[in-house]
Structures are given as C-alpha cells and as structure tokens.
N, C-alpha and C. Protein backbone atom coordinates (compact mmCIF):
# COMPACT_ATOMS: atom_id res chain seq x y z
N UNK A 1 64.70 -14.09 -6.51
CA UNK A 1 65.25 -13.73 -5.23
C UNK A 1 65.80 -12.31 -5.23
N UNK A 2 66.45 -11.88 -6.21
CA UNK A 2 66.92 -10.35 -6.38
C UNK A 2 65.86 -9.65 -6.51
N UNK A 3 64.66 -9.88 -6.85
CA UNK A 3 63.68 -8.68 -6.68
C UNK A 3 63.51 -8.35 -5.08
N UNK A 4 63.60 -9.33 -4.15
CA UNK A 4 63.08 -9.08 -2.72
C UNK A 4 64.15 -8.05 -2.87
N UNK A 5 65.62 -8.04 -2.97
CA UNK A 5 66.85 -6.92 -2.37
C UNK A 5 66.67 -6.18 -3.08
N UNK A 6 66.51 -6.19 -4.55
CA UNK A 6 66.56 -4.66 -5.44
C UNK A 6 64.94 -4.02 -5.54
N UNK A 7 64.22 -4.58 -5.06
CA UNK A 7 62.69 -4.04 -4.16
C UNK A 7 62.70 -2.97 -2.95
N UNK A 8 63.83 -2.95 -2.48
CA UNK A 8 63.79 -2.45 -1.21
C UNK A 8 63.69 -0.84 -1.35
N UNK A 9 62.80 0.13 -0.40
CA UNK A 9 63.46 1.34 -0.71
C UNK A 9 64.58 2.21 -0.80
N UNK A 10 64.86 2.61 -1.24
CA UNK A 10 66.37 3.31 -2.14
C UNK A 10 66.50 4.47 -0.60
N UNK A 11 65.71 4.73 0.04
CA UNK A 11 66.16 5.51 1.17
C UNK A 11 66.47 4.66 2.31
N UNK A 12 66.31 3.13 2.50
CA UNK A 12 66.95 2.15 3.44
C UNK A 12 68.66 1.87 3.33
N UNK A 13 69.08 2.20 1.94
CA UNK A 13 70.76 2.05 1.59
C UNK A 13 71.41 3.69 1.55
N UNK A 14 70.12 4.48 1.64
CA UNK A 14 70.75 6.47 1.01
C UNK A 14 71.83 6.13 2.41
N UNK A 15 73.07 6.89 2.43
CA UNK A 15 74.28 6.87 2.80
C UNK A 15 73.63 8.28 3.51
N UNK A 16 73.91 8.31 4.79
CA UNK A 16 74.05 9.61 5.41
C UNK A 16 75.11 9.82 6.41
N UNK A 17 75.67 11.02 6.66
CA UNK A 17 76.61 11.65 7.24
C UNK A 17 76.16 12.03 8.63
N UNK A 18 76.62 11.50 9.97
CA UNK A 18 76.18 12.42 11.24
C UNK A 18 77.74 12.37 12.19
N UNK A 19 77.39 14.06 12.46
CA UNK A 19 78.37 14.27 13.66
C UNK A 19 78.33 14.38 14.57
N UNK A 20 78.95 13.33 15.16
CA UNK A 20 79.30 12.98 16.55
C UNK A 20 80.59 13.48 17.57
N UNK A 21 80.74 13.58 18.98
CA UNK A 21 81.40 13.89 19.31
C UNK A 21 82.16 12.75 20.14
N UNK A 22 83.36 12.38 19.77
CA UNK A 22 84.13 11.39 20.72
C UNK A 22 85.36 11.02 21.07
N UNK A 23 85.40 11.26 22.95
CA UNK A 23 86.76 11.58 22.79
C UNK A 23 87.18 13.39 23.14
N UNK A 24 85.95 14.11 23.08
CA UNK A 24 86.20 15.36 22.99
C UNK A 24 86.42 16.29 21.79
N UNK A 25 86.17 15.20 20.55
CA UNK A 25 86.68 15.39 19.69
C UNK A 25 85.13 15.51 18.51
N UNK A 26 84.89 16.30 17.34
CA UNK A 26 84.28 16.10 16.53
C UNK A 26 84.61 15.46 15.11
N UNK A 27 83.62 14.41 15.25
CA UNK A 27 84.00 13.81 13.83
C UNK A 27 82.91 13.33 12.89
N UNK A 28 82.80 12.95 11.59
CA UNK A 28 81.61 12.81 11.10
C UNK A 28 82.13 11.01 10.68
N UNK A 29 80.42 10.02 10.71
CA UNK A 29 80.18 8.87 10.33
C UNK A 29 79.36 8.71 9.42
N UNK A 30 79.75 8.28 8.34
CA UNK A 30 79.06 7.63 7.56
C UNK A 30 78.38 6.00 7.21
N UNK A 31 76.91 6.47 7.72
CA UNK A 31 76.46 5.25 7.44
C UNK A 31 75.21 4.76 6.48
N UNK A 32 74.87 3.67 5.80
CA UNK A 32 73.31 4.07 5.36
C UNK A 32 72.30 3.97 6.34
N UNK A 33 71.07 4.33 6.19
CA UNK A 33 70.05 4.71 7.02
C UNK A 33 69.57 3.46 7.91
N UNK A 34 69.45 2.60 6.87
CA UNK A 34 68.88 1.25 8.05
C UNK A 34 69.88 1.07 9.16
N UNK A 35 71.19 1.16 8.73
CA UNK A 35 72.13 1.01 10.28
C UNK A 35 71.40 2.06 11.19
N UNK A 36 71.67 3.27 10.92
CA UNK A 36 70.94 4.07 11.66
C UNK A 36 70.27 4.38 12.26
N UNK A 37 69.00 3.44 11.96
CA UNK A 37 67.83 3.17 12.18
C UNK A 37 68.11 2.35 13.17
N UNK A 38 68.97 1.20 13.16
CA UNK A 38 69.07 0.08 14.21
C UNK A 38 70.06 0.66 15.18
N UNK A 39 70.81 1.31 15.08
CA UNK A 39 71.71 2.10 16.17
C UNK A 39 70.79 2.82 17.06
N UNK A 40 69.58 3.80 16.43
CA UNK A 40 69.24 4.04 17.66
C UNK A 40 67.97 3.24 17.91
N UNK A 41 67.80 1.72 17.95
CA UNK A 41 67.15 1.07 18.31
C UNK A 41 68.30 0.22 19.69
N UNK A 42 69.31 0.35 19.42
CA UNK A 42 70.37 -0.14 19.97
C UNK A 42 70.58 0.64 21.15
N UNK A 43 70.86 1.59 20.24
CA UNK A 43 71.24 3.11 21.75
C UNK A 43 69.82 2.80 23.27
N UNK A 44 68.47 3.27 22.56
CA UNK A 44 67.55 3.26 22.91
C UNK A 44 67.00 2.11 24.14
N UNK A 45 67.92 0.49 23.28
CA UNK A 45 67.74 -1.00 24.65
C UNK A 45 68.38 -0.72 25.24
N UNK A 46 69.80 0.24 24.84
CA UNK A 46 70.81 0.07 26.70
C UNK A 46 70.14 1.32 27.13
N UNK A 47 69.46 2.34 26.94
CA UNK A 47 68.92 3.63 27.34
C UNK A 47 69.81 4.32 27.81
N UNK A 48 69.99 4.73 25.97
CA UNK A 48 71.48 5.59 25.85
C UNK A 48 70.70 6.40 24.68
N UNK A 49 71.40 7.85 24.79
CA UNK A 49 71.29 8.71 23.68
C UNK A 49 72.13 8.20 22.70
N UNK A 50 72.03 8.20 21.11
CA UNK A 50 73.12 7.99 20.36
C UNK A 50 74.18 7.77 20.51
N UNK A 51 74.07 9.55 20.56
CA UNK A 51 75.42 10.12 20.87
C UNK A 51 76.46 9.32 22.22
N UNK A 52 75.70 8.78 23.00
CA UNK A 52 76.69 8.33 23.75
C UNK A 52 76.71 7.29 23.74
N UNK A 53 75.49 6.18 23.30
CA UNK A 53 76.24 5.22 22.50
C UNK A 53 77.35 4.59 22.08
N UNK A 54 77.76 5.52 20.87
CA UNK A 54 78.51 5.62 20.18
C UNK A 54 79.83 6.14 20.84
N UNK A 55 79.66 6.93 21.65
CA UNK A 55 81.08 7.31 22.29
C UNK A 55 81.51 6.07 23.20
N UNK A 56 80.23 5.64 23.95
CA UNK A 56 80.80 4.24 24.99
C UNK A 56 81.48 3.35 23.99
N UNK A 57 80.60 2.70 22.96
CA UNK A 57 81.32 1.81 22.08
C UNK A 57 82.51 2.33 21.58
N UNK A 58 83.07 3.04 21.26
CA UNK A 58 84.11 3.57 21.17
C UNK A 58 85.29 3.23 21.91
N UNK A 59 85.15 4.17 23.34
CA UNK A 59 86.16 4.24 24.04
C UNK A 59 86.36 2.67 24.81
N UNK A 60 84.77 1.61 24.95
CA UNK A 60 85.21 0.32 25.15
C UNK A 60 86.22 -0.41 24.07
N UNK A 61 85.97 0.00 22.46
CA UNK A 61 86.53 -0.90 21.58
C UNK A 61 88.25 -0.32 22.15
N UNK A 62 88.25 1.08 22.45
CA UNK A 62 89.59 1.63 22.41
C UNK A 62 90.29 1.39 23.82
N UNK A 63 89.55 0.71 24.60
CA UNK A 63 90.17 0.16 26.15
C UNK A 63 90.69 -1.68 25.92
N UNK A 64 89.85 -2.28 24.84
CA UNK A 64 90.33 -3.58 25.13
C UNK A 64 91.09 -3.79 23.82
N UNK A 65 91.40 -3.01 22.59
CA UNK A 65 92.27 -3.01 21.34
C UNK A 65 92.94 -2.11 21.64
N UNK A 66 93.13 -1.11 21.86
CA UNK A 66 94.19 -0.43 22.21
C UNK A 66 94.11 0.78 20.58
N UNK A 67 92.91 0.50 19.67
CA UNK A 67 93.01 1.44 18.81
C UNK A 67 91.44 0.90 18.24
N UNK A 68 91.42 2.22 17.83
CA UNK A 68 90.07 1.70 17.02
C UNK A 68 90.21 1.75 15.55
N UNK A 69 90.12 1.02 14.78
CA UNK A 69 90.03 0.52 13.08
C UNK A 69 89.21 1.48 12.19
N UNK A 70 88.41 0.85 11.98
CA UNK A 70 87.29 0.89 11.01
C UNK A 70 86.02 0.91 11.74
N UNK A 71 85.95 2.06 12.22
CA UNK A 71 84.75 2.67 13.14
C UNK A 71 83.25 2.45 12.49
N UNK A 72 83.06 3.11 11.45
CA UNK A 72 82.17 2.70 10.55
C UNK A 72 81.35 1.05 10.68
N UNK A 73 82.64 0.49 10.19
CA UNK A 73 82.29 -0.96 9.78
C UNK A 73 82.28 -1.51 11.35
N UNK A 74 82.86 -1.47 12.42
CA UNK A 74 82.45 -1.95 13.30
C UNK A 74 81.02 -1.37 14.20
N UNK A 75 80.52 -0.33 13.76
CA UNK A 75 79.10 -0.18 13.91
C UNK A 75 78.21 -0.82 13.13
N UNK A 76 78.47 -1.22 11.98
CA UNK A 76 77.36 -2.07 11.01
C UNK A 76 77.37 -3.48 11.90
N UNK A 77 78.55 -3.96 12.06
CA UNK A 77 78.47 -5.65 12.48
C UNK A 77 78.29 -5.10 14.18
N UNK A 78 78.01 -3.96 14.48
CA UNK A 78 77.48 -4.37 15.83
C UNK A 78 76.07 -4.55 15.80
N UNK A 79 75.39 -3.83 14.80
CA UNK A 79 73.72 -3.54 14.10
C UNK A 79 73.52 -5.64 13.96
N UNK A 80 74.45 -5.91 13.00
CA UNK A 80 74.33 -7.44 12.86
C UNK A 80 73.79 -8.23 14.29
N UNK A 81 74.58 -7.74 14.92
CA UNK A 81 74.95 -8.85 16.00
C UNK A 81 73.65 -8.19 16.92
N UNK A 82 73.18 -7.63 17.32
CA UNK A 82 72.15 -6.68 18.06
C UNK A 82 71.09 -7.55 17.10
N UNK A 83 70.72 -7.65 16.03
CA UNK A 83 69.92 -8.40 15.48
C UNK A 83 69.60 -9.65 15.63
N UNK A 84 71.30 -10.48 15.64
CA UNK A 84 71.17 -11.73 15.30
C UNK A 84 70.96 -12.15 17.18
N UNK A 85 71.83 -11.48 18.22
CA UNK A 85 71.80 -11.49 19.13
C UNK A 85 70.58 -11.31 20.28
N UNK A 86 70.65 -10.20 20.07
CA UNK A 86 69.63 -9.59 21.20
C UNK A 86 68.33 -9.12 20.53
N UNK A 87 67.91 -8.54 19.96
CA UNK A 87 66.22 -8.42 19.21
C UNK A 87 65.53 -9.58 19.22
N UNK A 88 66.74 -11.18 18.37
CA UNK A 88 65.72 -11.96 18.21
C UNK A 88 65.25 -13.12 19.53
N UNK A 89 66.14 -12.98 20.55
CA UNK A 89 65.85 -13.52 21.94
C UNK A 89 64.17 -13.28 22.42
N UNK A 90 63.88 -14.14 23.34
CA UNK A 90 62.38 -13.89 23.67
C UNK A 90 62.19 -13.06 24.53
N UNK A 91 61.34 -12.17 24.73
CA UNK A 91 60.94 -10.54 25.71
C UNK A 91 62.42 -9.63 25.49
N UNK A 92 63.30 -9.73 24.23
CA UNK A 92 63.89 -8.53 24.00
C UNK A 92 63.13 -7.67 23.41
N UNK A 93 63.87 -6.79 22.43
CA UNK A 93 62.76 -5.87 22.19
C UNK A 93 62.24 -6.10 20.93
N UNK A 94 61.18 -5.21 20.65
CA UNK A 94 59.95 -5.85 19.79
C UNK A 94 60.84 -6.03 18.05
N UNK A 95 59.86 -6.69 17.34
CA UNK A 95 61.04 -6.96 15.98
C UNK A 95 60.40 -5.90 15.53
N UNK A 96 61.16 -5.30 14.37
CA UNK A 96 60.65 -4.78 13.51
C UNK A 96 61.08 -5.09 12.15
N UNK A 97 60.33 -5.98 11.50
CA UNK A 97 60.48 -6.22 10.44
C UNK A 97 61.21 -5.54 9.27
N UNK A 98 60.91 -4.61 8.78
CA UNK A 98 61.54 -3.63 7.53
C UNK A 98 62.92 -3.07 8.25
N UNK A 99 62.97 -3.13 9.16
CA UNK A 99 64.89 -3.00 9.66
C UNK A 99 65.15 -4.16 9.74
N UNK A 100 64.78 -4.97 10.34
CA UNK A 100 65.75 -6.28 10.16
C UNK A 100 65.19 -6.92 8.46
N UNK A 101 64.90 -6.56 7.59
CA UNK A 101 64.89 -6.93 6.12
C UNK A 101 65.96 -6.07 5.56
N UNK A 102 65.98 -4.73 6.47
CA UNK A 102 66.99 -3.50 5.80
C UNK A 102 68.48 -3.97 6.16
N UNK A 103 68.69 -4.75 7.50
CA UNK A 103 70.42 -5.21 7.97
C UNK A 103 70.18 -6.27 6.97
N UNK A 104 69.75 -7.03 6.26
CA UNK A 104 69.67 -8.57 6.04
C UNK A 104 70.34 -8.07 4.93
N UNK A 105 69.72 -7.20 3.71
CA UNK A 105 69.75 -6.75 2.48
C UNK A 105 71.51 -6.11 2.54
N UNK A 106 71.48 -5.15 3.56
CA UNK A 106 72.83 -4.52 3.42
C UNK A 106 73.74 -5.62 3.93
N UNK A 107 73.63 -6.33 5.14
CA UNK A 107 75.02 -7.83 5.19
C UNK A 107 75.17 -8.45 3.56
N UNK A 108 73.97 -8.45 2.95
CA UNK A 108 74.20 -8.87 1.42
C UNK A 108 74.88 -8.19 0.62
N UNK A 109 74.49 -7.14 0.64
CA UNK A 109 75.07 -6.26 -0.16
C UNK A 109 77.42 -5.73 0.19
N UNK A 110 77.20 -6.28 1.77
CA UNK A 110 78.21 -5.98 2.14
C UNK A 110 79.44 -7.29 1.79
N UNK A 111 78.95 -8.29 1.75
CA UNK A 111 79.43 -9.61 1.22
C UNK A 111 79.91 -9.68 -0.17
N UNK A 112 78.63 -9.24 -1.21
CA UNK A 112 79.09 -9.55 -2.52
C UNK A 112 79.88 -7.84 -2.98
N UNK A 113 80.40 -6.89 -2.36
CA UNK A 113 81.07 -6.01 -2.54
C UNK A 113 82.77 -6.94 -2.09
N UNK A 114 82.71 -8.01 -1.31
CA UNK A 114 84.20 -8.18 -1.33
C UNK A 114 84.31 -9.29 -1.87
C-alpha cells in the first residue's frame, strides 16, 4: 500500500510559495502543488481568478470568525471538502484523477504528521 503514496511524483508534495494580495495587504502562502492545483480548479467552478478566490475565502472566514487562524491549513481542508463535496457530485465538474490521488496522498500524509 505505501508504494501507491511513496510512488507519487515528488513535484505533487514540492512546497511552493505564492503572493497574494488580501485585505489590501501583500502576503505570501505556502502550499504544496496538488493543493494548488485544486485551488485553481476551485477558483475556476465559482469563476473566480485565484487571486480572488482566495481573498473572498478570506474575508468570508474573517466575517463569520471574527479572525482568521491558520490560513494555509484552512485552504488544504477546503481542497478536501471541494473534493469530497462538490467534484464528486453528478454534472459537477469533471474528475481528475492524479489531483484527487494528489489530495488523498497529502490528507495522508497530513494525518500521520500529527
């Protein structure tokens, strides 16, 4: 079973850095690539640029909490939930296999890290 996860390509977990603006403000996120990949598959179903995306989710998490946490990590489990949620529903949007193998691998990987 560990060959399927330690099989995977090493550029689906590479960690990359992008800056975003939110808030008015510039800041950089770090995420690995498959999130990335599914963010702007995400951005793309509500037909949103990234970038604003990411700022809506934001300033919604920061209208009904009153602060935002762990920005990062609440973009991965939104990637989850966009998966588990909305992709796999019928006439959402099309699957794509090697990203949803790439969230599956990293929720794994994100589990046995705690």
């Amino acid at each position: 079973m560990c060959q399927i996860f330690a099989g995977q390509a090493p550029g689906n977990y590479e960690s990359q850095t992008r800056s975003v603006r939110i808030g008015g403000h510039c800041t950089s996120i770090r995420l690995e690539a498959a999130f990335w990949a599914i963010l702007e598959e995400v951005a793309t179903h509500q037909g949103m640029s990234l970038g604003k995306f990411v700022t809506k989710l934001h300033d919604e998490v920061l209208e009904l909490h009153g602060e935002v946490g762990n920005f990062a990590s609440l973009l991965r489990c939104s990637c989850l939930i966009y998966l588990a949620e909305v992709r796999e529903r019928p006439g959402s949007a099309r699957e794509r296999p090697t990203l949803r193998r790439s969230a599956e691998a990293a929720l794994l990987q994100m589990q046995a890290a705690e």
